[in-house]
C-alpha atoms as a PDB file:
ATOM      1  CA  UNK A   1     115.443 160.978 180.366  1.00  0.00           C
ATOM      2  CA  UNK A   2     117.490 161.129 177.645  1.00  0.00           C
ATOM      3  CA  UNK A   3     114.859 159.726 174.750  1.00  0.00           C
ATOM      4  CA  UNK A   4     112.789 156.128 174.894  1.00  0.00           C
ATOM      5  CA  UNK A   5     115.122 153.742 173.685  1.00  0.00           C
ATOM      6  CA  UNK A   6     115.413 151.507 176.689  1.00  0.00           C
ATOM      7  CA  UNK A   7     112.873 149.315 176.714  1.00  0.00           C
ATOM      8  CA  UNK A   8     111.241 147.665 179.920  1.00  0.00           C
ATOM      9  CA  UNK A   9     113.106 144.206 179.425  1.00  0.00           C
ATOM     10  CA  UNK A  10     116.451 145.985 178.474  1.00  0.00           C
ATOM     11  CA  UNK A  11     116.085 148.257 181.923  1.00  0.00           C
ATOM     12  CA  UNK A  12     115.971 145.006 184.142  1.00  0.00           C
ATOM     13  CA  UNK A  13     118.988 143.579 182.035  1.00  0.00           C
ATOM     14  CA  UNK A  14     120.871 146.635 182.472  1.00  0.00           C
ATOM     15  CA  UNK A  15     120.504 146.497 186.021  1.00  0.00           C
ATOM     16  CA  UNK A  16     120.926 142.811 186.361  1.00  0.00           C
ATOM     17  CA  UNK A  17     124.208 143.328 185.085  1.00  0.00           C
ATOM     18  CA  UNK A  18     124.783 146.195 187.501  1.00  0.00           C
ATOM     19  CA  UNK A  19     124.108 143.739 190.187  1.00  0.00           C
ATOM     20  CA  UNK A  20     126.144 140.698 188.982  1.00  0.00           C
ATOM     21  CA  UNK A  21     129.648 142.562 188.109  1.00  0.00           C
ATOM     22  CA  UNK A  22     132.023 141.346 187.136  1.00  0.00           C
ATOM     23  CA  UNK A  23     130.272 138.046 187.059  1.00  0.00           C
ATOM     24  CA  UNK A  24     127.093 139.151 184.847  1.00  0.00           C
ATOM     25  CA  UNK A  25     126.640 136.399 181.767  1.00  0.00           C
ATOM     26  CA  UNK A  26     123.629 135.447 180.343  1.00  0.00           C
ATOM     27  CA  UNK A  27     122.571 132.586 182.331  1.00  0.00           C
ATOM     28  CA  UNK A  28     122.878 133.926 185.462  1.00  0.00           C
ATOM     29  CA  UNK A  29     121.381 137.263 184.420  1.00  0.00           C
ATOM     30  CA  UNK A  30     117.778 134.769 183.472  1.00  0.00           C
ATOM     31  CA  UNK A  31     118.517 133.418 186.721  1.00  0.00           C
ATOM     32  CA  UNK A  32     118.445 136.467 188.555  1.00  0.00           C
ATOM     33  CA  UNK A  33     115.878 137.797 186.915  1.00  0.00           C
ATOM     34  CA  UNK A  34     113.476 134.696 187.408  1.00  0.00           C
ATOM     35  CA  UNK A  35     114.434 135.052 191.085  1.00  0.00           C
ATOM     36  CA  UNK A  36     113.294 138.566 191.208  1.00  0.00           C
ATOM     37  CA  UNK A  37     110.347 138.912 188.716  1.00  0.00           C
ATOM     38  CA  UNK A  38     109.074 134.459 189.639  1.00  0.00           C
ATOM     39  CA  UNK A  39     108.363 134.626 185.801  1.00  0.00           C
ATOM     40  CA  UNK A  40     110.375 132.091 183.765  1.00  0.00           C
ATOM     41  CA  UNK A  41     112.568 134.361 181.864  1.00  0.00           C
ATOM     42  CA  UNK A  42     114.958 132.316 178.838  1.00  0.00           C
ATOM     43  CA  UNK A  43     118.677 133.027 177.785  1.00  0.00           C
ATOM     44  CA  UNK A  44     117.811 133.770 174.241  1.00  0.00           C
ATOM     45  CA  UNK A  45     115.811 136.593 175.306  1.00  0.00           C
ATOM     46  CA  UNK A  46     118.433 137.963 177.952  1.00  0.00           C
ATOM     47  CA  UNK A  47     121.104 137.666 175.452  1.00  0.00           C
ATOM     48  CA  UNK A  48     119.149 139.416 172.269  1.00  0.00           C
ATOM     49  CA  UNK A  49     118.715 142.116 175.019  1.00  0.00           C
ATOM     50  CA  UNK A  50     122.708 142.563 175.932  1.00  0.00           C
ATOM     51  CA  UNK A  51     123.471 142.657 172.310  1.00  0.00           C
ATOM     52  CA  UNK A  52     120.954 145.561 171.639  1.00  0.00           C
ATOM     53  CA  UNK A  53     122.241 147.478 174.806  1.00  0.00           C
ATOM     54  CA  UNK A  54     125.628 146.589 173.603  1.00  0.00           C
ATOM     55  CA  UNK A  55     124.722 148.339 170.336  1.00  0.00           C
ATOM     56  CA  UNK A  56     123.065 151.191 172.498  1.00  0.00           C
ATOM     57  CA  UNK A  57     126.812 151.805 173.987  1.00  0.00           C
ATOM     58  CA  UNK A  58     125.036 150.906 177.713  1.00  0.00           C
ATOM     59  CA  UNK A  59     127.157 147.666 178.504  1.00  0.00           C
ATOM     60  CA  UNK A  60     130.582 146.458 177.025  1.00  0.00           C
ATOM     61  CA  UNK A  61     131.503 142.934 176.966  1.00  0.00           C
ATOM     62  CA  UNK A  62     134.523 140.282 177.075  1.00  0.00           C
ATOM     63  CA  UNK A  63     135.532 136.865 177.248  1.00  0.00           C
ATOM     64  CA  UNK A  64     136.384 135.143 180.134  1.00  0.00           C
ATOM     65  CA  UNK A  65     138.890 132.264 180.955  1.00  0.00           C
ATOM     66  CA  UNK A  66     137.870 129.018 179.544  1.00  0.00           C
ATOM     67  CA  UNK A  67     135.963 126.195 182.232  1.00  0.00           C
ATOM     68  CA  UNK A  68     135.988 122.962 182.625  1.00  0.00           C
ATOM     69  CA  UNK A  69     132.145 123.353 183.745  1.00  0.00           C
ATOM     70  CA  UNK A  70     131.790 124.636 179.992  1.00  0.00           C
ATOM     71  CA  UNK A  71     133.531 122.016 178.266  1.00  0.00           C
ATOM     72  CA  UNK A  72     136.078 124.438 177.804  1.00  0.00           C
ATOM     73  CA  UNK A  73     134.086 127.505 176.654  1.00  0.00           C
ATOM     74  CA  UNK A  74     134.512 130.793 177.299  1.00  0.00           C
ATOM     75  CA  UNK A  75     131.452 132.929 178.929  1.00  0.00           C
ATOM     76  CA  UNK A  76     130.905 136.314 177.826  1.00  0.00           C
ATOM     77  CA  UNK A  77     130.697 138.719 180.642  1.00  0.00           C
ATOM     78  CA  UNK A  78     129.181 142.063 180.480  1.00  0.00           C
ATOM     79  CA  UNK A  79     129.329 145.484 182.621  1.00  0.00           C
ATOM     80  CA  UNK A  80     127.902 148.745 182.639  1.00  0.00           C
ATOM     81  CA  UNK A  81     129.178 151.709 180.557  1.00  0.00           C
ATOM     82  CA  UNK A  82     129.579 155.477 181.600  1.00  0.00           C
ATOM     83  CA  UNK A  83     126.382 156.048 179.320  1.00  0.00           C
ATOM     84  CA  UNK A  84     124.812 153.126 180.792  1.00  0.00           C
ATOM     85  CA  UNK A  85     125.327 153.948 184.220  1.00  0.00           C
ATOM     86  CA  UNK A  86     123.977 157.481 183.666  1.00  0.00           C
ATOM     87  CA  UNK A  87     120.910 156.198 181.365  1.00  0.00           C
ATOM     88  CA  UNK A  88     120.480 154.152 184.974  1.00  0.00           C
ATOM     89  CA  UNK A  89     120.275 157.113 187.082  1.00  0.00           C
ATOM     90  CA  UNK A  90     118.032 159.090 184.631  1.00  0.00           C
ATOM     91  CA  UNK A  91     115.628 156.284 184.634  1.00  0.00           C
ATOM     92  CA  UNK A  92     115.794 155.607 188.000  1.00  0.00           C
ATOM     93  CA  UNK A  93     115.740 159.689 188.800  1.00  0.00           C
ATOM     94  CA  UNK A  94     112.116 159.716 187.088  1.00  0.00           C
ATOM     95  CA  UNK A  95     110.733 156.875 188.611  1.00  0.00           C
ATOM     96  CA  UNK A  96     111.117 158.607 191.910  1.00  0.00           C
ATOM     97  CA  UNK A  97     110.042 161.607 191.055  1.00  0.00           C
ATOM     98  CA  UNK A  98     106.630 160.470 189.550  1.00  0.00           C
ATOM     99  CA  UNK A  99     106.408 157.830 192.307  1.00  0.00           C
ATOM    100  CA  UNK A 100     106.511 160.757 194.940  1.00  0.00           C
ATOM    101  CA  UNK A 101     103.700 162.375 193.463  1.00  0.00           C
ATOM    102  CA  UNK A 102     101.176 159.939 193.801  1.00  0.00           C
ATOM    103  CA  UNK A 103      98.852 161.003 196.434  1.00  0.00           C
ATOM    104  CA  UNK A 104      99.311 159.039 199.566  1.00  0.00           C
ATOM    105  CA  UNK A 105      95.508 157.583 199.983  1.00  0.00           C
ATOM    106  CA  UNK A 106      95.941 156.125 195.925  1.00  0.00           C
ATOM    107  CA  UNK A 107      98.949 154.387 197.778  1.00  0.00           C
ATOM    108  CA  UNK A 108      96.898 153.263 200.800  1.00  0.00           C
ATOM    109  CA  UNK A 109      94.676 151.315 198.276  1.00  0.00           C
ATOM    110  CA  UNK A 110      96.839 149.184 196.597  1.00  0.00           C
ATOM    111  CA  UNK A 111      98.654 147.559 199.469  1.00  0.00           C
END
């Protein structure tokens, strides 16, 4: 893994966004994400999380055509960087790997 800098709530963003491209924007990121997690989950703190992975260099953003839906505002969609999409596999890389060691009765237990 390349250091700590993506939080827990910034790795579900991330791969929200993954899921929802080309059509990832904040509201329907919190959407998604209250559909997968059943926590309520608001817009301010989705979007405070795309700008710091936009910092990070892990997503990339534009502006989309104007809707009448929006009173004629423009969403901001987002997608996955190079860097982001490796950070993605890292992550996801030693998840697996620690998740495979557990021994198998530890996993009996829990379910």
């Amino acid at each position: 893994m390349r250091r700590s800098d993506l939080g827990e709530f910034e790795e579900v963003v991330l791969l929200a966004v993954a899921v929802l491209s080309p059509k990832a924007y904040s509201v329907v990121i919190a959407e998604e994400l209250e559909r997968e997690t059943n926590q309520t989950v608001s817009t301010g703190a989705v979007h405070a999380a795309l700008q710091r992975l936009e910092q990070k260099g892990y997503l990339t953003s534009y502006l989309g055509e104007a809707t009448a839906e929006r009173g004629g505002r423009r969403k901001r969609l987002f997608t996955v960087t190079a860097l982001g999409g490796r950070i993605m596999s890292e992550v996801h890389l030693v998840r697996n790997r620690m998740w495979e060691r557990i021994i198998p009765t530890i996993r009996l237990e829990w379910s």
